[in-house]
C-alpha atoms as a PDB file:
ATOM      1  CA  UNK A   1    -235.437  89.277 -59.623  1.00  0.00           C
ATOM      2  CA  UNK A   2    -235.226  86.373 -61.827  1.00  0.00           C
ATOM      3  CA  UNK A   3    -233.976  86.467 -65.559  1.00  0.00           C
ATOM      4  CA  UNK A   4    -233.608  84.623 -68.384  1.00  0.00           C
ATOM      5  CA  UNK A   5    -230.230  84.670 -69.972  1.00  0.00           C
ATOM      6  CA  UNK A   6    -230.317  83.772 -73.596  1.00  0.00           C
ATOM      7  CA  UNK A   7    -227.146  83.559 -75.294  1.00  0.00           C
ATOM      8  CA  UNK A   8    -227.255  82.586 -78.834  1.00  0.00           C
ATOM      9  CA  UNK A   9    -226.186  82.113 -82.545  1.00  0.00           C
ATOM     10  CA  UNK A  10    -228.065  81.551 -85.610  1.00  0.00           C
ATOM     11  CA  UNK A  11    -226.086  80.794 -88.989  1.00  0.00           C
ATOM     12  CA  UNK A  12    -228.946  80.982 -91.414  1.00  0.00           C
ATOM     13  CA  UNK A  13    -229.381  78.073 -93.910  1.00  0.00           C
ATOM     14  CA  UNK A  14    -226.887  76.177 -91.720  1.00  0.00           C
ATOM     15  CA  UNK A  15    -227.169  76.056 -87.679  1.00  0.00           C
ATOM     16  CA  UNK A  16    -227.957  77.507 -84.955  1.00  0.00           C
ATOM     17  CA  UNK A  17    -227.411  77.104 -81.115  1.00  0.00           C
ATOM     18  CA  UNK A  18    -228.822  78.650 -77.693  1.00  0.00           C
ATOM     19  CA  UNK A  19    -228.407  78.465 -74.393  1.00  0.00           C
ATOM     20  CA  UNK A  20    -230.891  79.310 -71.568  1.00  0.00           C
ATOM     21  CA  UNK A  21    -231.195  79.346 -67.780  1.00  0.00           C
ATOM     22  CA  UNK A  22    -233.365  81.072 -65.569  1.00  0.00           C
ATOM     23  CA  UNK A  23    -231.239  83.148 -63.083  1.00  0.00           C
ATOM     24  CA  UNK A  24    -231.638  85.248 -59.497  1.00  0.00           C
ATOM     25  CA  UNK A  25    -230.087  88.684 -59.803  1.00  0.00           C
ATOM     26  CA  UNK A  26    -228.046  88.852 -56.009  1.00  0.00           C
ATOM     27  CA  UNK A  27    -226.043  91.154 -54.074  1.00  0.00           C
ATOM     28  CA  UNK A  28    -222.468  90.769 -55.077  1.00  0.00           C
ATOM     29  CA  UNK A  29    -220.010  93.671 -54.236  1.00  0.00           C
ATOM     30  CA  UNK A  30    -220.531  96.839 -52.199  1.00  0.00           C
ATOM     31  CA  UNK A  31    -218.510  99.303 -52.105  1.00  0.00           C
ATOM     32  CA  UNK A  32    -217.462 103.211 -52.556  1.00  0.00           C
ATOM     33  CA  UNK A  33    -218.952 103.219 -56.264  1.00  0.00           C
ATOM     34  CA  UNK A  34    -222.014 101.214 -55.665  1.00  0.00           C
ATOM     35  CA  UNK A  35    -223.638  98.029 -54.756  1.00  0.00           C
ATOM     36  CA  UNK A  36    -223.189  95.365 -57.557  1.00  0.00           C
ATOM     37  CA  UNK A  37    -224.917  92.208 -58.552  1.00  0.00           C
ATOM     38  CA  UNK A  38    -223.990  89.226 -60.519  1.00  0.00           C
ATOM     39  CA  UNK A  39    -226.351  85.918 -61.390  1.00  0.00           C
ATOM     40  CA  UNK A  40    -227.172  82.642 -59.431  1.00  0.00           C
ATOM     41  CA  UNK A  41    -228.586  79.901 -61.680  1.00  0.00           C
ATOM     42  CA  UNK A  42    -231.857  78.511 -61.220  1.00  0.00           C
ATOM     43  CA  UNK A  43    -231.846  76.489 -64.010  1.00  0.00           C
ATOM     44  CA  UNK A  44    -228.723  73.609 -64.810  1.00  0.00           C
ATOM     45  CA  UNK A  45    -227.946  71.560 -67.835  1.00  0.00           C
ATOM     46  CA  UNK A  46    -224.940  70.679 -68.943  1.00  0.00           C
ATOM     47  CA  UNK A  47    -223.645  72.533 -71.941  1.00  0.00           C
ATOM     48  CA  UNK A  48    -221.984  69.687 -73.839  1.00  0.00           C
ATOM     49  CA  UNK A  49    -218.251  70.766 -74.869  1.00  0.00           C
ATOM     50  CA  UNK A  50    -217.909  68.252 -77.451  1.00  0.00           C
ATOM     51  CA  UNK A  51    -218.223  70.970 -80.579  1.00  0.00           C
ATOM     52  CA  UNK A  52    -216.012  73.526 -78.407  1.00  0.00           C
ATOM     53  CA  UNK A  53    -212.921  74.495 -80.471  1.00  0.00           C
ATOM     54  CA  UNK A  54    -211.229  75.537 -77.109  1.00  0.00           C
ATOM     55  CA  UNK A  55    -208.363  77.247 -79.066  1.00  0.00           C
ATOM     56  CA  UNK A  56    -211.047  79.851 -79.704  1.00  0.00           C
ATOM     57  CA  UNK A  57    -211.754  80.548 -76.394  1.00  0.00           C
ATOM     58  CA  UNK A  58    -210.044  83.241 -74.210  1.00  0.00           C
ATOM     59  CA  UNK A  59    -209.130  81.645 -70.993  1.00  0.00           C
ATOM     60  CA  UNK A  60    -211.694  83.270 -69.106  1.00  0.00           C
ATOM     61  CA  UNK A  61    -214.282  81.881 -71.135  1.00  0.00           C
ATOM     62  CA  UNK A  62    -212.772  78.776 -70.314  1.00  0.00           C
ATOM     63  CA  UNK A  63    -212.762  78.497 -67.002  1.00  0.00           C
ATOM     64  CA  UNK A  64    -216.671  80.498 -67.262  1.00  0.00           C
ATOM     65  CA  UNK A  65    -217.237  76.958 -68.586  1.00  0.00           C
ATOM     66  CA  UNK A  66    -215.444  74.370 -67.008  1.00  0.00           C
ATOM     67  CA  UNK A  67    -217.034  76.114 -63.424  1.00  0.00           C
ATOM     68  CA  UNK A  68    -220.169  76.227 -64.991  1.00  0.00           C
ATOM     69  CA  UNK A  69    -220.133  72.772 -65.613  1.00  0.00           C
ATOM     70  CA  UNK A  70    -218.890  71.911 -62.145  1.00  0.00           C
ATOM     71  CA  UNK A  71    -222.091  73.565 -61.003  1.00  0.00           C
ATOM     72  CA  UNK A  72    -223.872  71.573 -62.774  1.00  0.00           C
ATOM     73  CA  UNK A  73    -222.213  68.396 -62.014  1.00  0.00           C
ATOM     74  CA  UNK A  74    -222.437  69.277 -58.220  1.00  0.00           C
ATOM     75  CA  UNK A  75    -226.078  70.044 -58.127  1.00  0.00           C
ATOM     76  CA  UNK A  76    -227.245  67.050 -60.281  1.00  0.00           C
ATOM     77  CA  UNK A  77    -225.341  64.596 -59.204  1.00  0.00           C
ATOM     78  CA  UNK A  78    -226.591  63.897 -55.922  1.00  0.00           C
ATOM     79  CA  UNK A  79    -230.262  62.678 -57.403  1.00  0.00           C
ATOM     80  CA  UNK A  80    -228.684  60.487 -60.011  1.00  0.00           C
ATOM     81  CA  UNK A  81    -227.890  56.844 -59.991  1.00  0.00           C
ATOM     82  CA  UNK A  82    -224.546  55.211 -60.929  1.00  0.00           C
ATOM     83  CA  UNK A  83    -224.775  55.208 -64.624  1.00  0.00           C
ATOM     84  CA  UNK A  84    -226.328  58.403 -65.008  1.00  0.00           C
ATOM     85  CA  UNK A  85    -223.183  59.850 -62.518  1.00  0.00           C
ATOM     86  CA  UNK A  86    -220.619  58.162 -64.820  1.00  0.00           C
ATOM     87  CA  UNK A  87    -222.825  60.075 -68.339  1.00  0.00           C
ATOM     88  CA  UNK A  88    -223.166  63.745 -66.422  1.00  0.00           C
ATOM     89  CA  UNK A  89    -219.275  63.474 -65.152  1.00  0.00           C
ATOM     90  CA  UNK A  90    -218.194  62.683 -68.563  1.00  0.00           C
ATOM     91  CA  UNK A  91    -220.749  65.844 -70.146  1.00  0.00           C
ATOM     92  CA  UNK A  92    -219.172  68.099 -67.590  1.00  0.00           C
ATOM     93  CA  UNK A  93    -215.635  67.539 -67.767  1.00  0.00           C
ATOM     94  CA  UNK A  94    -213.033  70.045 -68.220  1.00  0.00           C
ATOM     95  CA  UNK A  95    -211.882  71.047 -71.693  1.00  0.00           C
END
């Protein structure tokens, strides 16, 4: 099944921010409670990390990041020339 996941905030009379990809629901984990399933995504963009005050991130959410962007960087990369390579590594870098 594919989803969209839709995180998002909305500050009103100031900002707001949100965050979409399309997703494929797969098999995950079996096992003596159940089968489980977790998300593959579709849909990548880097999610720029420049506004990311990192000190208010748990360190899972962290590294849900930083491997998210190394999807990204991995899948994209490949179809882009030199100068784009050099703008995408420097979107998707670690915080």
């Amino acid at each position: 099944m594919i989803t969209s996941v839709e995180p998002g905030i909305y500050r009103p009379g100031k900002h707001g921010i949100r965050i979409e990809n399309l997703v494929n629901t797969i098999k995950d984990v079996s096992n003596e409670f159940n089968e489980f399933y977790a998300f593959e995504c579709l849909t990548v963009a880097p999610i720029s990390t420049k506004i990311v005050k990192k000190d208010l991130l748990e360190q899972n959410q962290i590294d849900w990041l930083n491997g998210y962007n190394a999807l990204v960087f991995e899948k994209l990369s490949p179809f882009l020339n030199e100068d784009e390579v050099a703008w995408l590594k420097e979107e998707t870098r670690k915080i």
